[in-house]
Protein backbone atom coordinates (compact mmCIF):
# COMPACT_ATOMS: atom_id res chain seq x y z
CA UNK A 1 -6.80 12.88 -8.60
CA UNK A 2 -10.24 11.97 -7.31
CA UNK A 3 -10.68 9.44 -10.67
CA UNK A 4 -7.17 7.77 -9.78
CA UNK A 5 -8.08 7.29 -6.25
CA UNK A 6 -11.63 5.67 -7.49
CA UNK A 7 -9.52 3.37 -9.25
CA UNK A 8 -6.94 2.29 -7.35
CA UNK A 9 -9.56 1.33 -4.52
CA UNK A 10 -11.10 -0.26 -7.30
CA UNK A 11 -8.45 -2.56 -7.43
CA UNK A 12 -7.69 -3.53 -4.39
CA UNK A 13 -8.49 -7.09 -3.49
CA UNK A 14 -10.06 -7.24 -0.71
CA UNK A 15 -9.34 -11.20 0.17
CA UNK A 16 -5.62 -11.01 -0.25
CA UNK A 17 -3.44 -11.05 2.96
CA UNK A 18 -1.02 -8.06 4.16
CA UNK A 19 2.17 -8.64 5.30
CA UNK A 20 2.74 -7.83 8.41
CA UNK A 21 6.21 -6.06 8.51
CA UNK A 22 7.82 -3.98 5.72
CA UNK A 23 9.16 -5.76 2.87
CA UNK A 24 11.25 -2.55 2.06
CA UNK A 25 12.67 -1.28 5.67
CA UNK A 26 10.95 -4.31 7.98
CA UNK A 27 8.98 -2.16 9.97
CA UNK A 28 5.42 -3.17 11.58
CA UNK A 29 2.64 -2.30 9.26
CA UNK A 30 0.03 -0.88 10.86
CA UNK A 31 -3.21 -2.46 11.29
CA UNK A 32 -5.50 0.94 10.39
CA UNK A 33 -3.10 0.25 6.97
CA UNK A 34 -3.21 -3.70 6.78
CA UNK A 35 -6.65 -3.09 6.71
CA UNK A 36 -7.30 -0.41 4.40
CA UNK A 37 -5.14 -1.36 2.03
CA UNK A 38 -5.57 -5.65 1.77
CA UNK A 39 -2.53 -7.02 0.26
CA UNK A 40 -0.28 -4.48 1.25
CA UNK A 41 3.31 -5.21 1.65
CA UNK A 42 5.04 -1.78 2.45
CA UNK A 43 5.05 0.79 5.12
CA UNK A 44 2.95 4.26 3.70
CA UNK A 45 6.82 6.04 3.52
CA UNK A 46 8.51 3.21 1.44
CA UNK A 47 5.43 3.18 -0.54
CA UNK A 48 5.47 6.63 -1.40
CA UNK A 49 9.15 6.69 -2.13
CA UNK A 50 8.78 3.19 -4.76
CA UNK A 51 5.91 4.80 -6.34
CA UNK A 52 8.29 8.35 -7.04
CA UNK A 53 10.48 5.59 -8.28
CA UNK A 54 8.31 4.51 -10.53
CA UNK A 55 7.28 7.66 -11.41
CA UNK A 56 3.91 7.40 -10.05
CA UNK A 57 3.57 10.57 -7.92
C-alpha cells in the first residue's frame, strides 16, 4: 500500500491544471484537493467509485 502510494505521488505532475468542478457529478473540487492532487479532474467520491470500476481498489 505504502509502495503504491510512493508511486502514484510520484506521478503526479505537479504543473498541470485541476479542473475546477467535477467532470463526473459537476461538483466544486475542493481546493485542499486541487492542490494536492495537480491535474485532478474528479471529486475524491467519483474518484473512488471510477477507480473500483477499473478495478483499482
Amino acid at each position: 500500500m505504502m509502495r503504491d502510494h510512493a508511486i502514484q505521488a510520484h506521478r503526479l505532475n505537479h504543473s498541470a491544471v485541476s479542473a475546477t468542478h467535477c467532470e463526473e457529478c459537476g461538483d466544486r473540487l475542493s481546493d485542499a484537493r486541487r492542490k494536492a492532487y495537480p491535474g485532478c479532474t474528479m471529486c475524491v467520491e467519483c474518484q473512488v467509485d471510477a477507480e473500483r470500476r477499473n478495478g483499482r481498489m
